[in-house]
Every structure is written in C-alpha cells, then in structure tokens.
PDB file of N, CA and C in Angstrom:
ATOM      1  N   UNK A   1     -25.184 -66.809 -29.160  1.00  0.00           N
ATOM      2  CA  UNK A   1     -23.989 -67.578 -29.411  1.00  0.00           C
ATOM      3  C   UNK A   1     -23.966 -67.949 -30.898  1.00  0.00           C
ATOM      4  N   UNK A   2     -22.912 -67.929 -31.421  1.00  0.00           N
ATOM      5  CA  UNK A   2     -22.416 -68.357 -32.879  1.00  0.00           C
ATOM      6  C   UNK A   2     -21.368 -69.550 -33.022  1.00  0.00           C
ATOM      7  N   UNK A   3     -21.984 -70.496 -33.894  1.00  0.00           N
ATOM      8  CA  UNK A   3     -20.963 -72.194 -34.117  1.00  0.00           C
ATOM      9  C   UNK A   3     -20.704 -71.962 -35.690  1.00  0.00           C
ATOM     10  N   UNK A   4     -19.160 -71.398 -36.027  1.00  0.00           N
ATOM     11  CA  UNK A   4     -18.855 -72.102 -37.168  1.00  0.00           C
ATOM     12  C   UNK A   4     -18.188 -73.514 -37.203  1.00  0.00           C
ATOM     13  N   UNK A   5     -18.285 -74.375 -38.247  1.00  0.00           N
ATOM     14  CA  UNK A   5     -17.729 -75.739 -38.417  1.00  0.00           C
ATOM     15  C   UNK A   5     -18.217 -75.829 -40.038  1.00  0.00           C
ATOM     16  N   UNK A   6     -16.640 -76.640 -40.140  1.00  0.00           N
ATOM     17  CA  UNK A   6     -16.526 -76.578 -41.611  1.00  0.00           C
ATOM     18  C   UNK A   6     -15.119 -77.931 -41.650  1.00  0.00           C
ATOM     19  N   UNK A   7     -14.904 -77.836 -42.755  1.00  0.00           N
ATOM     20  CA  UNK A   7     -13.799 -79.361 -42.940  1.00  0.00           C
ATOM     21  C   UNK A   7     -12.961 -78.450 -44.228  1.00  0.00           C
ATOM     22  N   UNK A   8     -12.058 -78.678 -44.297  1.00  0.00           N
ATOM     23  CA  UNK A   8     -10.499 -78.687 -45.148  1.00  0.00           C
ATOM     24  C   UNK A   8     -10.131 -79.846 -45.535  1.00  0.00           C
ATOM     25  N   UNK A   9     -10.470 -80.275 -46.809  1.00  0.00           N
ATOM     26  CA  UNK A   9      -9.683 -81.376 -47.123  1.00  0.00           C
ATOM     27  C   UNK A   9      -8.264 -81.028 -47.921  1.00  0.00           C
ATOM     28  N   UNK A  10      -7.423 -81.723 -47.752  1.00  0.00           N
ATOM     29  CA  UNK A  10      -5.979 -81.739 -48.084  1.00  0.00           C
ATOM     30  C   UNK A  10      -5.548 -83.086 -49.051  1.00  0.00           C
ATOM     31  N   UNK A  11      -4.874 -82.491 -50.235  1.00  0.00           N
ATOM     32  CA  UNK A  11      -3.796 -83.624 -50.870  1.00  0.00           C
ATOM     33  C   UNK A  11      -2.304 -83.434 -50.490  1.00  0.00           C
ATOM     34  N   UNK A  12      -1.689 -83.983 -49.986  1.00  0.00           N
ATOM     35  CA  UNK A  12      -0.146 -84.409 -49.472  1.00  0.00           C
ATOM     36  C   UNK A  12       0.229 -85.260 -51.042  1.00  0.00           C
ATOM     37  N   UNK A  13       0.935 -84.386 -51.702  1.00  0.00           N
ATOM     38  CA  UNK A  13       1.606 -85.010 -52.937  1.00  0.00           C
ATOM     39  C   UNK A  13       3.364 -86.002 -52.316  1.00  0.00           C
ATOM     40  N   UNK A  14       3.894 -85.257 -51.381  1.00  0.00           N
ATOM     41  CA  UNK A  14       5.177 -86.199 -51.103  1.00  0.00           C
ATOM     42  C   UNK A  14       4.757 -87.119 -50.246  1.00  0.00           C
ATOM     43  N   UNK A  15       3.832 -87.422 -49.837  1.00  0.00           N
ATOM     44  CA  UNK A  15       3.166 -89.088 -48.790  1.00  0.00           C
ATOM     45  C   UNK A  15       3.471 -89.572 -49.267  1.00  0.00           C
ATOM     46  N   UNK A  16       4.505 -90.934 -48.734  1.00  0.00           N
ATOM     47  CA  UNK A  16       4.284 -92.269 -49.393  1.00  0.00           C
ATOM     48  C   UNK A  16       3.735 -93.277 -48.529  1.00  0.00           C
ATOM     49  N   UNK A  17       3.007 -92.628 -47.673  1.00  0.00           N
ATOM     50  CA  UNK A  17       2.774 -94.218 -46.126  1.00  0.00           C
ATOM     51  C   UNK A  17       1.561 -92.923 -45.012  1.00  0.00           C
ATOM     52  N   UNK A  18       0.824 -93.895 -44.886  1.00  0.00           N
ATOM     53  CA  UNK A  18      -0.183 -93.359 -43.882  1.00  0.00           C
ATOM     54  C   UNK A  18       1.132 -93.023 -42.387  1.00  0.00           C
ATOM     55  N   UNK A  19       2.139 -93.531 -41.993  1.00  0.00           N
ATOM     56  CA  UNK A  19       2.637 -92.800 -40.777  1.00  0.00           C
ATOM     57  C   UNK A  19       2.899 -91.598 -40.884  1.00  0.00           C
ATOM     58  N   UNK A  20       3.499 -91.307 -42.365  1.00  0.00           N
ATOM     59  CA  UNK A  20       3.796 -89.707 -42.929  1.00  0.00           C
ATOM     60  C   UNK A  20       3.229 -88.863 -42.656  1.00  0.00           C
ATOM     61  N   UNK A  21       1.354 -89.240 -43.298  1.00  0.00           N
ATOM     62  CA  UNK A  21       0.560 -88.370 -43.181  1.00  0.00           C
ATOM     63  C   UNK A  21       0.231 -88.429 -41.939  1.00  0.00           C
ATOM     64  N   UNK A  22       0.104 -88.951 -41.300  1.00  0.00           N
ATOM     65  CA  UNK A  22      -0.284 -89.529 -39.955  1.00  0.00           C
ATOM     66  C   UNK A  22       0.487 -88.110 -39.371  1.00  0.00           C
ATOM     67  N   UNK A  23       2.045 -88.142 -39.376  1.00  0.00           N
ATOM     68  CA  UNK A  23       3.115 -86.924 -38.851  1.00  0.00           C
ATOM     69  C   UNK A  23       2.059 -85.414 -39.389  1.00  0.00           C
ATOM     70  N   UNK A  24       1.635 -85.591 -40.768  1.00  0.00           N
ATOM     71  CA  UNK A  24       1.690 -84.156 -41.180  1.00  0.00           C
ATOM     72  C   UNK A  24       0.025 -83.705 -40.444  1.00  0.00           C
ATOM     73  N   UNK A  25      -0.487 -84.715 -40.550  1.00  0.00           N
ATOM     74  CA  UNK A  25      -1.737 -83.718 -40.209  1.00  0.00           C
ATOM     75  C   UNK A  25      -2.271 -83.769 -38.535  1.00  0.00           C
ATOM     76  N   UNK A  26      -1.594 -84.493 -37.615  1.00  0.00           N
ATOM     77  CA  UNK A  26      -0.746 -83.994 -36.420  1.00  0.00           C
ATOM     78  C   UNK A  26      -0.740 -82.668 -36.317  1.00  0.00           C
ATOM     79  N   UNK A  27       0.350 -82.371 -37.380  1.00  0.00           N
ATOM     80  CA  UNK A  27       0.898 -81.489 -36.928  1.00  0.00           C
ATOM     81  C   UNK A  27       0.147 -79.996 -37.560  1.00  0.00           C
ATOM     82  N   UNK A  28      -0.789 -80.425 -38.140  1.00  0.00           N
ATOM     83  CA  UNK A  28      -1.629 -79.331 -38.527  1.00  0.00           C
ATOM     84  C   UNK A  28      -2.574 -79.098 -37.984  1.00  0.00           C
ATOM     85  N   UNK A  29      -3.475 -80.139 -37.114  1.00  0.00           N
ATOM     86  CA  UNK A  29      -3.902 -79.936 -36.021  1.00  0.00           C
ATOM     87  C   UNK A  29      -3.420 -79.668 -34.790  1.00  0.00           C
ATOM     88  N   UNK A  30      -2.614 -79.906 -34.738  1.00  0.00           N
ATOM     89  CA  UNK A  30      -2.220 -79.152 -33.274  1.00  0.00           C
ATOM     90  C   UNK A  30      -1.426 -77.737 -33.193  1.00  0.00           C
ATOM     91  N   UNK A  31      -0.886 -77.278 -34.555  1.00  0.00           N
ATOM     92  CA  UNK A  31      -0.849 -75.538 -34.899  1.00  0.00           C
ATOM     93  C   UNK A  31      -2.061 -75.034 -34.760  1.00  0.00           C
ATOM     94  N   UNK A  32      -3.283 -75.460 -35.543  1.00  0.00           N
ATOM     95  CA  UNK A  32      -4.125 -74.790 -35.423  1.00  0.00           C
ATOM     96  C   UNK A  32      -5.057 -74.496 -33.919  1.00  0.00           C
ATOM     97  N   UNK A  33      -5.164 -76.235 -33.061  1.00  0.00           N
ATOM     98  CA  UNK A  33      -5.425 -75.433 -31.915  1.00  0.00           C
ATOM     99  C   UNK A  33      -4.814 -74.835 -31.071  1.00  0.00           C
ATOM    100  N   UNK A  34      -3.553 -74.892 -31.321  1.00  0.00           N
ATOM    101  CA  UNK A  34      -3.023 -74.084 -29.906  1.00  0.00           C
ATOM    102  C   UNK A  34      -2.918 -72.254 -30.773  1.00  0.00           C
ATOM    103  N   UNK A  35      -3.172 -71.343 -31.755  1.00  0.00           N
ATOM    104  CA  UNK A  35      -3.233 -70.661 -32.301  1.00  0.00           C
ATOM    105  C   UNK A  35      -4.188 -70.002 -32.197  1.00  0.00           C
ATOM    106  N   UNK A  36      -5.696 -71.244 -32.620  1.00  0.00           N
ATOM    107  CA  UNK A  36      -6.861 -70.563 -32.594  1.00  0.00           C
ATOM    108  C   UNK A  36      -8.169 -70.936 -32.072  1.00  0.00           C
ATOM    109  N   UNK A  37      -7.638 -71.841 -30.972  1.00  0.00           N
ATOM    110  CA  UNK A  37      -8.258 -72.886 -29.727  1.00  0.00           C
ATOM    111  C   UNK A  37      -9.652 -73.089 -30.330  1.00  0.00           C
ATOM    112  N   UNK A  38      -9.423 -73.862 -31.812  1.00  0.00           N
ATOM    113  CA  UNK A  38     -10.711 -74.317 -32.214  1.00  0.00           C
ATOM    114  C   UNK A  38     -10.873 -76.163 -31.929  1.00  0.00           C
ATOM    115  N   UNK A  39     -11.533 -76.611 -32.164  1.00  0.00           N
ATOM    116  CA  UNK A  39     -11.961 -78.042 -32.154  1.00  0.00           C
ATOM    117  C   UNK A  39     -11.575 -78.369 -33.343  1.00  0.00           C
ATOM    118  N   UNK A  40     -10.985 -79.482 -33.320  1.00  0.00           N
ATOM    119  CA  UNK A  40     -10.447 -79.900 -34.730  1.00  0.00           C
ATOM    120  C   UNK A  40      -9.814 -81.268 -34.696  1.00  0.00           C
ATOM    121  N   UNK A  41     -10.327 -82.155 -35.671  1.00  0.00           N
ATOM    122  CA  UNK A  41      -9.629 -83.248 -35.788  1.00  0.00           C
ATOM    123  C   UNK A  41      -9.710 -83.899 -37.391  1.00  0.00           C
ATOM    124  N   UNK A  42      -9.271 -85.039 -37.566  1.00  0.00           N
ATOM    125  CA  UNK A  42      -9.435 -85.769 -38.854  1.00  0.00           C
ATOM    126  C   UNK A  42     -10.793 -86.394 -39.223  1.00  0.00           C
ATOM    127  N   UNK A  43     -11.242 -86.204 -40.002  1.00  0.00           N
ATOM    128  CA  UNK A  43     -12.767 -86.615 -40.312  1.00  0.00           C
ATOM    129  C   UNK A  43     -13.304 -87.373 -41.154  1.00  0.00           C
ATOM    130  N   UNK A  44     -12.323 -87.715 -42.597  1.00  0.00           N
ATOM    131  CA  UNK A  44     -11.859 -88.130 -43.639  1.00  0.00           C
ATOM    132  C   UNK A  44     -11.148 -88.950 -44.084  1.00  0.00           C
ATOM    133  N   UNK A  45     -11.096 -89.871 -44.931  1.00  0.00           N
ATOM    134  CA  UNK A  45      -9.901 -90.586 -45.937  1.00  0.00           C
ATOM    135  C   UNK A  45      -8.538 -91.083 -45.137  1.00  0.00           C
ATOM    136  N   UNK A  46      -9.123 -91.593 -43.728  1.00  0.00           N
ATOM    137  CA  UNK A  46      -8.347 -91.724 -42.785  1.00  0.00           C
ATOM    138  C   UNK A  46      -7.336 -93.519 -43.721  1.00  0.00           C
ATOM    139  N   UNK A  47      -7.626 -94.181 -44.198  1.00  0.00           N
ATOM    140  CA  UNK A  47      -6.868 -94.816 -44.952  1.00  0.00           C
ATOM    141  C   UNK A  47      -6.364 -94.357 -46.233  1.00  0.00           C
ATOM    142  N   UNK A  48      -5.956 -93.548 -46.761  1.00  0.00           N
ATOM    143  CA  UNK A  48      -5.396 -92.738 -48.209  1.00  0.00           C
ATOM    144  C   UNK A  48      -4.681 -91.769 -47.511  1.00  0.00           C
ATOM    145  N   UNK A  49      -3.189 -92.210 -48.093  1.00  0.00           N
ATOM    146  CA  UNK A  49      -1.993 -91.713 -47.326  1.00  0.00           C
ATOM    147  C   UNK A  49      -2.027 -90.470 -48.299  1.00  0.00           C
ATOM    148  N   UNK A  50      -2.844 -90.230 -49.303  1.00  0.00           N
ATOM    149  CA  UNK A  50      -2.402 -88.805 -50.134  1.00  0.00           C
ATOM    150  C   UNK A  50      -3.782 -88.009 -50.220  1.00  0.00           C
ATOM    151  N   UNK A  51      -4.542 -88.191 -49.504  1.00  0.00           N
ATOM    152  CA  UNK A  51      -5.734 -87.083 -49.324  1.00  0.00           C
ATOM    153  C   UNK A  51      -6.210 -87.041 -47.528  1.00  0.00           C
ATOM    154  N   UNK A  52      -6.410 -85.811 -47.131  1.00  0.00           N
ATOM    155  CA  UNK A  52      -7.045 -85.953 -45.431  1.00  0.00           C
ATOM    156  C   UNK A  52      -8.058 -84.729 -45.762  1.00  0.00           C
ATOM    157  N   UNK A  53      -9.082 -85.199 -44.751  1.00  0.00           N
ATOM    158  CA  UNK A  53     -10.247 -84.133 -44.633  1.00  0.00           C
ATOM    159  C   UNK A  53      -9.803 -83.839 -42.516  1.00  0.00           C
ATOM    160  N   UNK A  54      -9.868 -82.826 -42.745  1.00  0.00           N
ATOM    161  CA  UNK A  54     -10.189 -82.266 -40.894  1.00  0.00           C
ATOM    162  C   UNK A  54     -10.960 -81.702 -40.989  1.00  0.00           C
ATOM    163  N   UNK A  55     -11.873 -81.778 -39.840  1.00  0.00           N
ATOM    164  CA  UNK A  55     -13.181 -80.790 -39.281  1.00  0.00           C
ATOM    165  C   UNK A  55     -13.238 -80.262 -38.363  1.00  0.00           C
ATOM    166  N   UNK A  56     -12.932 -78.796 -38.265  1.00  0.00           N
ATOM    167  CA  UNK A  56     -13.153 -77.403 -37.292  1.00  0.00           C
ATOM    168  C   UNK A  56     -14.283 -76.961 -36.628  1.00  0.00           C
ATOM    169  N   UNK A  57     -14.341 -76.469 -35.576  1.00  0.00           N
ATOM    170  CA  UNK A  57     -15.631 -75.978 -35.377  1.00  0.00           C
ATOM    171  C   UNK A  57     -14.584 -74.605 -34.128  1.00  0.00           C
ATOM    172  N   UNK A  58     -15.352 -73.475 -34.220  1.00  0.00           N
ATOM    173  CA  UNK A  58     -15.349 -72.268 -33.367  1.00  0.00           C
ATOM    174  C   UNK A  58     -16.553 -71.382 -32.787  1.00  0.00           C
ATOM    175  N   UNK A  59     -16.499 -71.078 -31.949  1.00  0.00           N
ATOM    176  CA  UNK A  59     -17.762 -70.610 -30.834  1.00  0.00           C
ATOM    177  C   UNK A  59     -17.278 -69.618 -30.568  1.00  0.00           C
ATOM    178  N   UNK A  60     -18.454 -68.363 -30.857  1.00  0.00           N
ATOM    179  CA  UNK A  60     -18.118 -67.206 -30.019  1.00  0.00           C
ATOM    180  C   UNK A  60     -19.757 -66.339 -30.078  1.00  0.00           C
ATOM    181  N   UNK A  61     -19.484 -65.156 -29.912  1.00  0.00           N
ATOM    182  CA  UNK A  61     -20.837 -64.080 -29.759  1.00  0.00           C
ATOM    183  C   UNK A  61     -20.989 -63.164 -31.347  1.00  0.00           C
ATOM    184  N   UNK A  62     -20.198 -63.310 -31.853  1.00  0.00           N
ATOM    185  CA  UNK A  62     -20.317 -62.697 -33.243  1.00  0.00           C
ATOM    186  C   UNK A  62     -19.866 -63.454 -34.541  1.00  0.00           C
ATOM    187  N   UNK A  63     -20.958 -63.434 -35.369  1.00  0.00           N
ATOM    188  CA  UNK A  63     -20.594 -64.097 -36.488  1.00  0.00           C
ATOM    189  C   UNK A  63     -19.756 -63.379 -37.598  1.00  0.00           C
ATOM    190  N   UNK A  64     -19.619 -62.014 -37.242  1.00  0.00           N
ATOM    191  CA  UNK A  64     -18.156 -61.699 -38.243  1.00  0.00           C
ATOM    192  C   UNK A  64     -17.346 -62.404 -37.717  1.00  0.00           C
ATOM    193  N   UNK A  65     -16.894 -61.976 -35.999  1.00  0.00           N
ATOM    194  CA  UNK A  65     -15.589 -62.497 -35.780  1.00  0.00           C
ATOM    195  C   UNK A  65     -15.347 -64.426 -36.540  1.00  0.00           C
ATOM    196  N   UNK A  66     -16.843 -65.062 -35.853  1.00  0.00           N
ATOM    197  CA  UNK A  66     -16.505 -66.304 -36.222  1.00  0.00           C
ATOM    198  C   UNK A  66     -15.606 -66.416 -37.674  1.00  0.00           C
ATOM    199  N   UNK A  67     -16.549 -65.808 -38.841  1.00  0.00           N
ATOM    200  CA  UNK A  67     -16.092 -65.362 -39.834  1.00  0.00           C
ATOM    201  C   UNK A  67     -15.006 -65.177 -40.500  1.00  0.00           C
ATOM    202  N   UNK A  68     -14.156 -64.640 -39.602  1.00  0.00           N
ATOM    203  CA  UNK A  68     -13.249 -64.001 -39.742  1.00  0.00           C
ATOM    204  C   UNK A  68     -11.860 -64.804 -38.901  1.00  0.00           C
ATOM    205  N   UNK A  69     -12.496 -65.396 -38.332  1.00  0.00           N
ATOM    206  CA  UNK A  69     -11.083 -66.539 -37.465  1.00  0.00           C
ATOM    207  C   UNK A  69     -11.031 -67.551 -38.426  1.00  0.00           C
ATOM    208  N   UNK A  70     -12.147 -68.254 -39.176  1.00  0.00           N
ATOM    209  CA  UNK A  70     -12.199 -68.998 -40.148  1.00  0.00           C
ATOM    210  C   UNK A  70     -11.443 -69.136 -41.396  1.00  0.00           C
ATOM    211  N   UNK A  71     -11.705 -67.875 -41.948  1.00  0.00           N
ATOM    212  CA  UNK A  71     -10.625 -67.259 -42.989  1.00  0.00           C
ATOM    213  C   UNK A  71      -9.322 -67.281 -42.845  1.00  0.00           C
ATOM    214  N   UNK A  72      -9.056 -66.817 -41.201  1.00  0.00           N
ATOM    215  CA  UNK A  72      -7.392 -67.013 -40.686  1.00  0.00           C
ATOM    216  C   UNK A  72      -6.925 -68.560 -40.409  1.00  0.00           C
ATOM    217  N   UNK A  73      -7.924 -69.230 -39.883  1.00  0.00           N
ATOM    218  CA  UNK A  73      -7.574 -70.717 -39.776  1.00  0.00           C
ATOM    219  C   UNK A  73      -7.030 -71.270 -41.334  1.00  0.00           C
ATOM    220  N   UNK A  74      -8.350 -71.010 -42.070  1.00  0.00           N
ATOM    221  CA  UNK A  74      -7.832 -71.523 -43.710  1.00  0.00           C
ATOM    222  C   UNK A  74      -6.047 -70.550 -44.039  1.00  0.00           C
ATOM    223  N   UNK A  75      -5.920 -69.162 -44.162  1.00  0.00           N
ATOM    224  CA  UNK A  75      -5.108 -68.826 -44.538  1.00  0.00           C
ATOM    225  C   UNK A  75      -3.380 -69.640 -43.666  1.00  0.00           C
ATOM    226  N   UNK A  76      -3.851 -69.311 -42.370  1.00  0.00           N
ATOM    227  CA  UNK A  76      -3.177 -70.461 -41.561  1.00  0.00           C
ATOM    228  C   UNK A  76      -2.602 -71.213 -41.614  1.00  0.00           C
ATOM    229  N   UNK A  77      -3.598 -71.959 -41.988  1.00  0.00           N
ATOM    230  CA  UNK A  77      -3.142 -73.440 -42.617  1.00  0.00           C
ATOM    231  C   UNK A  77      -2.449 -74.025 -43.981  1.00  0.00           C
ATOM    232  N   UNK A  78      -2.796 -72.912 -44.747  1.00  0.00           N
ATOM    233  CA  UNK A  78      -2.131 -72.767 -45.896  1.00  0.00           C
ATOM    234  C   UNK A  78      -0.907 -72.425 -46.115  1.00  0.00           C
ATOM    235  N   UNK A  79      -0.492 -71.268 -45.070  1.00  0.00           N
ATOM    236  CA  UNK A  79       1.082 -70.576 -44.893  1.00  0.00           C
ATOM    237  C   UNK A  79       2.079 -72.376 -44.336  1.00  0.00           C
ATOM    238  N   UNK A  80       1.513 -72.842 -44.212  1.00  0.00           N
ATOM    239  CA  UNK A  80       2.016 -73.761 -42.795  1.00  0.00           C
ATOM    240  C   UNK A  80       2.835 -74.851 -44.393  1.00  0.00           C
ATOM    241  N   UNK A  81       2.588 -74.804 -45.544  1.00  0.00           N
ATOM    242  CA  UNK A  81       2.823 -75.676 -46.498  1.00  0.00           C
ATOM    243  C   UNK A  81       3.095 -77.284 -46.138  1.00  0.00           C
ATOM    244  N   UNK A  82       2.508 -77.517 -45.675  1.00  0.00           N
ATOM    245  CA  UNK A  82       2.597 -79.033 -44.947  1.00  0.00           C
ATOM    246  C   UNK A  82       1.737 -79.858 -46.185  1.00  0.00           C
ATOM    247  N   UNK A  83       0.537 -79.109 -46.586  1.00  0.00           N
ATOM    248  CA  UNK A  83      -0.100 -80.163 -47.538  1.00  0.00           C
ATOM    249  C   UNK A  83      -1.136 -79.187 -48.651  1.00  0.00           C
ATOM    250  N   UNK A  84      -1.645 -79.373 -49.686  1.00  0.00           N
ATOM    251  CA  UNK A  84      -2.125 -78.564 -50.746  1.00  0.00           C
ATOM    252  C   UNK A  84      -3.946 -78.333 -50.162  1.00  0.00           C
ATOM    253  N   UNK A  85      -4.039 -77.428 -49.487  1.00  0.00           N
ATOM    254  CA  UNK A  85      -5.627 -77.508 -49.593  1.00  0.00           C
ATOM    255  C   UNK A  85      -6.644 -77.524 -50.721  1.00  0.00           C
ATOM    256  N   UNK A  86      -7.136 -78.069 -50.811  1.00  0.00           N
ATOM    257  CA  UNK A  86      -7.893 -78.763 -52.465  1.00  0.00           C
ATOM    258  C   UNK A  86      -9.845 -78.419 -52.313  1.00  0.00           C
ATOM    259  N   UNK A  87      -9.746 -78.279 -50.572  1.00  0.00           N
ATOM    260  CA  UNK A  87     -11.204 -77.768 -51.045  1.00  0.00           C
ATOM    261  C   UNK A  87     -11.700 -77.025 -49.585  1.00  0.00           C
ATOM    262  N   UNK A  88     -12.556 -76.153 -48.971  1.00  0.00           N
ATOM    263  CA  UNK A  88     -13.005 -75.831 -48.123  1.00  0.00           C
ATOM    264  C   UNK A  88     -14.216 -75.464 -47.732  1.00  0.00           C
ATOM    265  N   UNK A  89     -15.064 -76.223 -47.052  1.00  0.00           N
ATOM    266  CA  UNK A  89     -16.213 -76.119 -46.528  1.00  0.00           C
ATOM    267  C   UNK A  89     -16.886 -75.273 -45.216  1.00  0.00           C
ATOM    268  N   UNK A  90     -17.575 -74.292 -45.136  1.00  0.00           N
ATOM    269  CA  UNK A  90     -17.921 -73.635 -43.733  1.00  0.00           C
ATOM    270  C   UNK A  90     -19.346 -73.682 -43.799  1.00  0.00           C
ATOM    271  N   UNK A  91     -19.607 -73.272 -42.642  1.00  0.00           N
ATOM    272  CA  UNK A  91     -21.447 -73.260 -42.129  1.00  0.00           C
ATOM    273  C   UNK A  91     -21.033 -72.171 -40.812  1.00  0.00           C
ATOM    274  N   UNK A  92     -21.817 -71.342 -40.701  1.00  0.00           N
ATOM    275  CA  UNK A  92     -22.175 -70.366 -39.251  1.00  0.00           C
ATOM    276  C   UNK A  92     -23.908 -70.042 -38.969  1.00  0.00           C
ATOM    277  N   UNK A  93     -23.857 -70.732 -37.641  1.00  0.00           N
ATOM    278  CA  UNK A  93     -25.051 -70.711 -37.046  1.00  0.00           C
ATOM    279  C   UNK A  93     -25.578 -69.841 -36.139  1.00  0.00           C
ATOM    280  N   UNK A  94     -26.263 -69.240 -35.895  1.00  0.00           N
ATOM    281  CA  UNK A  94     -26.868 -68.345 -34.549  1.00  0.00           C
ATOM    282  C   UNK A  94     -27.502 -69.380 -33.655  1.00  0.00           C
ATOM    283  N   UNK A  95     -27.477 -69.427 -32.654  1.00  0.00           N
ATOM    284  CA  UNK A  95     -28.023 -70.498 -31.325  1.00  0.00           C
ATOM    285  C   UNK A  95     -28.316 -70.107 -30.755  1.00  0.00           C
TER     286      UNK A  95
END
C-alpha cells in the first residue's frame, strides 16, 4: 500500500472577511473530493481571511499512480482559479 499527503497553501487576494474564504475553500475542498476521493480538509491560517493551507492525503497500490493523482489534484486545483497557490508540499510512503 502507498499514502501520499501533502498541504497546498493558498493566498485569496479578493478576501475581505473569513466567511468569504470560509465560501472559497469549501468549495475547493469539496471539488477536489468528489473528483479525486482524496481526504482533505483545512489545516492552516484558519483565522487570516487572505492565506489557507489544506491537507490531502491519497491511498492506493502504486506510487506512480499516487504520484500522479497528486500532480492532477495540484493542477486541479489551480484550473479551479478560486485562489493563488503560493506553495506545495508532498510526501509518498510505502506501508
């Protein structure tokens, strides 16, 4: 078995109020799991209405594929223009 998990942090330049961001990264978690039925939530800077960190994690039998869903999650998430990704972190494990 193979566990990637990694975090995306995001700057939201038009936020002006944590409900905003609150809406946007909602809604970026819940594209991404119903897409790429990973684990994912907010992990981060949960008070700073203009930066969010989320943390992913995906399970499978091959660490390309993991690999490689990872890359699509980030690209993903990026097409989705909801907020500027500013940095990205991964790890893949064998278990």
């Amino acid at each position: 078995m193979v566990i990637g998990f990694g975090t995306l942090t995001f700057r939201l330049h038009e936020c002006h109020g944590l409900k905003e961001k609150r809406k946007i990264i909602k809604s970026i978690i819940a594209r991404s799991r119903n897409s790429f039925n990973a684990a994912i939530a907010e992990v981060d800077f949960n008070d700073m209405h203009q930066r969010a960190k989320i943390g992913f994690a995906l399970v499978g039998n091959d660490r390309r594929t993991i690999n490689s869903q990872m890359d699509k999650l980030y690209e993903f998430i990026s097409r989705l223009e909801l907020a500027e990704v500013t940095d990205m972190e991964t790890e893949i494990h064998n278990i």
